[in-house]
Protein backbone atom coordinates (compact mmCIF):
# COMPACT_ATOMS: atom_id res chain seq x y z
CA UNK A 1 2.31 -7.13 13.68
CA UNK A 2 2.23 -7.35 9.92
CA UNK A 3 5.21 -6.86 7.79
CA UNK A 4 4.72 -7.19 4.05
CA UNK A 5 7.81 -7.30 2.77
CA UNK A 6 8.10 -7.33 -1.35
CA UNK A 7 11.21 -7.29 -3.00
CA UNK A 8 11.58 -6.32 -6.45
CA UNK A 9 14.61 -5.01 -6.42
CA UNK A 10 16.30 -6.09 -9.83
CA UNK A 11 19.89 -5.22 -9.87
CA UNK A 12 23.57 -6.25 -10.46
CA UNK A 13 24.83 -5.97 -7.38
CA UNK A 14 24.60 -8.09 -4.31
CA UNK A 15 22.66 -6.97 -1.41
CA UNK A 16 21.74 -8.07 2.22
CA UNK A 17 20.74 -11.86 2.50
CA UNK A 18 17.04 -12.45 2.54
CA UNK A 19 16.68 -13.63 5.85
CA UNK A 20 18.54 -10.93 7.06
CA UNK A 21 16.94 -8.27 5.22
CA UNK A 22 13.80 -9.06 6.52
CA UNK A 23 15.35 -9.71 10.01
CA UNK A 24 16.43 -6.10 10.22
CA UNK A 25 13.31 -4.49 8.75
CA UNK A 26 11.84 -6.09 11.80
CA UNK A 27 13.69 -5.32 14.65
CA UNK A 28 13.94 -1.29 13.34
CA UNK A 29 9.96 -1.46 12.94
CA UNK A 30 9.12 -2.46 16.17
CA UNK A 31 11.84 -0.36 18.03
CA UNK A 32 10.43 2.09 16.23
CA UNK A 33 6.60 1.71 17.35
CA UNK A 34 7.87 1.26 20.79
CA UNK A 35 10.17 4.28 21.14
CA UNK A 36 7.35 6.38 19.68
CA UNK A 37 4.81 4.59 21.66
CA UNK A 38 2.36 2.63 19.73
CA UNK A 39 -0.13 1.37 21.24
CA UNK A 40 -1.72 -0.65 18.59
CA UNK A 41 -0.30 -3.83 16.69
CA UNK A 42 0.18 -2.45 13.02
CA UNK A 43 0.55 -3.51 9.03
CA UNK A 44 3.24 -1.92 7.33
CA UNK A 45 4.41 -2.47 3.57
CA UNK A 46 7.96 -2.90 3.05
CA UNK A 47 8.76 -2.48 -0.94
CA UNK A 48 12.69 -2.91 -2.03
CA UNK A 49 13.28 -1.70 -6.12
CA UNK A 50 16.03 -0.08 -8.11
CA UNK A 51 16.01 3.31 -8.61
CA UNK A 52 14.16 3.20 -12.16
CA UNK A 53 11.50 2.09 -10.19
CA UNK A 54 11.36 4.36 -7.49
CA UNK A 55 12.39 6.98 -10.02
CA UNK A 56 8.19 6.10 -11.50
CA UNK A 57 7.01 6.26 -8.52
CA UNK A 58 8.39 9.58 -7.20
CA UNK A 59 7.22 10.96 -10.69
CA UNK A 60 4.05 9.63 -10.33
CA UNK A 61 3.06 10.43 -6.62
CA UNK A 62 5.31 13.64 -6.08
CA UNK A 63 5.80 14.98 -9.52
CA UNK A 64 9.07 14.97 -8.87
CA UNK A 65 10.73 13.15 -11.57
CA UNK A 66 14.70 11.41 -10.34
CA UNK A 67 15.13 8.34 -7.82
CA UNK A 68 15.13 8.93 -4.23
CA UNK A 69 16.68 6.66 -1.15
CA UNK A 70 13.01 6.50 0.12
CA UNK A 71 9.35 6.80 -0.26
CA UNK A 72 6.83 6.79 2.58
CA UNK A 73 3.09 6.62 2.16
CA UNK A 74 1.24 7.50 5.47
CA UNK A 75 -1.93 5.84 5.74
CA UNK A 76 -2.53 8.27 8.68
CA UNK A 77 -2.62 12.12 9.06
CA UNK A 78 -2.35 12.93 12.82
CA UNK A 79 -2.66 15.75 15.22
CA UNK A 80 1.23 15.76 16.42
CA UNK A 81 3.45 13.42 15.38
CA UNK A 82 3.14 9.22 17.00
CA UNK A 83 0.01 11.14 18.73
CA UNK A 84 -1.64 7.59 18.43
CA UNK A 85 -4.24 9.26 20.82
CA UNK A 86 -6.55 10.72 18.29
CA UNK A 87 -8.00 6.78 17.32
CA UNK A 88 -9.13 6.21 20.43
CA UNK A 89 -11.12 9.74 20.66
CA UNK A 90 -12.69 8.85 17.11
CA UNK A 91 -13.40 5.38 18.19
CA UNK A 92 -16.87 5.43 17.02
CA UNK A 93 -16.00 7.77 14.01
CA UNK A 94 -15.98 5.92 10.59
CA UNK A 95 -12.39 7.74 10.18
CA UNK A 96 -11.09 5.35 13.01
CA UNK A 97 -12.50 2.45 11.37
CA UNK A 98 -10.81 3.17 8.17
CA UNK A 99 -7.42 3.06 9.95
CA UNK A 100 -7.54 -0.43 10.87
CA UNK A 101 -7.52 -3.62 8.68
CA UNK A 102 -10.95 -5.29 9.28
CA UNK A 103 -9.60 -9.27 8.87
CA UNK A 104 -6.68 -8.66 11.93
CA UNK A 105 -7.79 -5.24 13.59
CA UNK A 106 -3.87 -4.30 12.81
CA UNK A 107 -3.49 -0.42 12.38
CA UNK A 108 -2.63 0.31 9.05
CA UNK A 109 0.23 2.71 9.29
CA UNK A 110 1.32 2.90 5.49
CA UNK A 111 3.86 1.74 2.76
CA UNK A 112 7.64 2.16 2.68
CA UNK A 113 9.58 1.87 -0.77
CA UNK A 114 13.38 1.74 -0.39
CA UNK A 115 16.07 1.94 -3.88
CA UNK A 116 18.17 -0.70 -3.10
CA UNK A 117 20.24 0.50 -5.46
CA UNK A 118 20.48 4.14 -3.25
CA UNK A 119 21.18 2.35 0.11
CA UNK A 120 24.51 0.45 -1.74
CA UNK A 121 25.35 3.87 -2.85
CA UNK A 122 24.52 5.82 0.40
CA UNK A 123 26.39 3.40 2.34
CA UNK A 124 29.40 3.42 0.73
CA UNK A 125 29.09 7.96 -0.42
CA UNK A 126 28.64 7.19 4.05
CA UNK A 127 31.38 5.24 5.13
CA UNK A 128 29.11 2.49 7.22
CA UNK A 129 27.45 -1.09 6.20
CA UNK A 130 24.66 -1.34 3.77
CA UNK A 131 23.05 -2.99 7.06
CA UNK A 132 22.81 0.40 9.06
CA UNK A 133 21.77 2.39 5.55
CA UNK A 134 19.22 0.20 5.09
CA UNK A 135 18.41 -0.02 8.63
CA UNK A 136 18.74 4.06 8.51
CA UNK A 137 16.04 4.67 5.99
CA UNK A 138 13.44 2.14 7.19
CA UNK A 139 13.37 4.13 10.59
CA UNK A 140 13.59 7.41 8.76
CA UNK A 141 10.61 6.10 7.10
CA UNK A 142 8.54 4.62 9.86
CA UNK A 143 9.05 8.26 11.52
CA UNK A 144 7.21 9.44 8.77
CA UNK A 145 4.22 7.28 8.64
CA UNK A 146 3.68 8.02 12.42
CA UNK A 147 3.65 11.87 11.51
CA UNK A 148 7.00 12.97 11.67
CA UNK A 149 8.78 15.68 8.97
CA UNK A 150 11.49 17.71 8.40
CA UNK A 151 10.30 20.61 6.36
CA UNK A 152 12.12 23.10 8.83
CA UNK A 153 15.10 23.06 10.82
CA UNK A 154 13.67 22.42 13.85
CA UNK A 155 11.69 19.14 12.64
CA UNK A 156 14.82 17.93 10.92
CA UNK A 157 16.39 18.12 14.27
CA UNK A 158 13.41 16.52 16.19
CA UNK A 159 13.57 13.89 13.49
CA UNK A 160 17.18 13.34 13.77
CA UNK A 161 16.93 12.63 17.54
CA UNK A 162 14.36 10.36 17.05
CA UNK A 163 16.19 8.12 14.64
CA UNK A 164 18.92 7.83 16.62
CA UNK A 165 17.01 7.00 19.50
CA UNK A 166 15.37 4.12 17.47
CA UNK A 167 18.96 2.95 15.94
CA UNK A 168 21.48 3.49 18.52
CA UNK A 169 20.03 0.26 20.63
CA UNK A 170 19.56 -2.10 17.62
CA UNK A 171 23.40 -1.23 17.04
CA UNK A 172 23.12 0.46 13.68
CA UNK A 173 25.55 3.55 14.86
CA UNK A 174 26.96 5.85 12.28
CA UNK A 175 30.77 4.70 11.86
């Protein structure tokens, strides 16, 4: 598994530890591809900013001009949500070529940008560590770029379960 992790987060206040950082986006990515059943090894961008920066890019993808907590960009579009099964019936379709990386045969499941400046703020607005926040929002987010929404109430709800399921062993609770 590939984990590109890029932080240009450029802000006053201190945030997790660099090894740690990147130890958590880890262990929530790949409890997350095997709660929801990957079968593939995948590449996943990891992007940490402030929220002027995630502020452009919500303006400029989504038209939606304020920060957010998170951004995810799906690389995939499929059938029913982590319904990894669709690849393997397009296996000779150029479509299914296009989904993996052609140097390390890694799935390319998308990007993930996450305001740093949000999680600090989220934590605390939360009453729990900037660990589980952080930890919070890159599963949210990995959800996403294996299909998952919440556009209704009952998605929401499916999503919400699923998050949980994904946090609850790592030990990111809420408090």
């Amino acid at each position: 598994m590939t984990i590109n992790i890029e932080n240009e987060y450029s802000g006053s206040s201190a945030f997790i530890p660099h090894d740690d950082y990147e130890k958590i986006a880890r262990e929530v990515i790949l409890q997350a591809l095997e709660e929801e059943g990957c079968p593939y090894e995948c590449e996943i961008g990891l992007t940490l900013v402030n929220d002027d920066s995630i502020r452009e890019i919500n303006k400029e993808y989504r038209n939606i001009d304020r920060s957010t907590d998170v951004l995810s960009f799906p690389m995939l579009e499929y059938p029913a949500p982590a319904d990894f099964d669709f690849l393997e019936e397009a296996d000779d379709s150029a479509s299914a070529d296009d989904s993996f990386n052609p140097d390390t045969g890694e799935l390319m499941l998308g990007d993930i940008i996450i305001s740093v400046d949000h999680v600090m703020a989220q934590a605390e607005q939360y009453g729990h560590s900037i660990q589980r926040e952080y930890a919070f929002l890159i599963a949210h987010s990995m959800l996403h770029l294996m299909g998952f929404d919440h556009m209704t109430p009952e998605e929401a709800q499916v999503m919400e379960t699923e998050q949980e399921k994904i946090l609850t062993p790592l030990g990111y609770i809420r408090e």
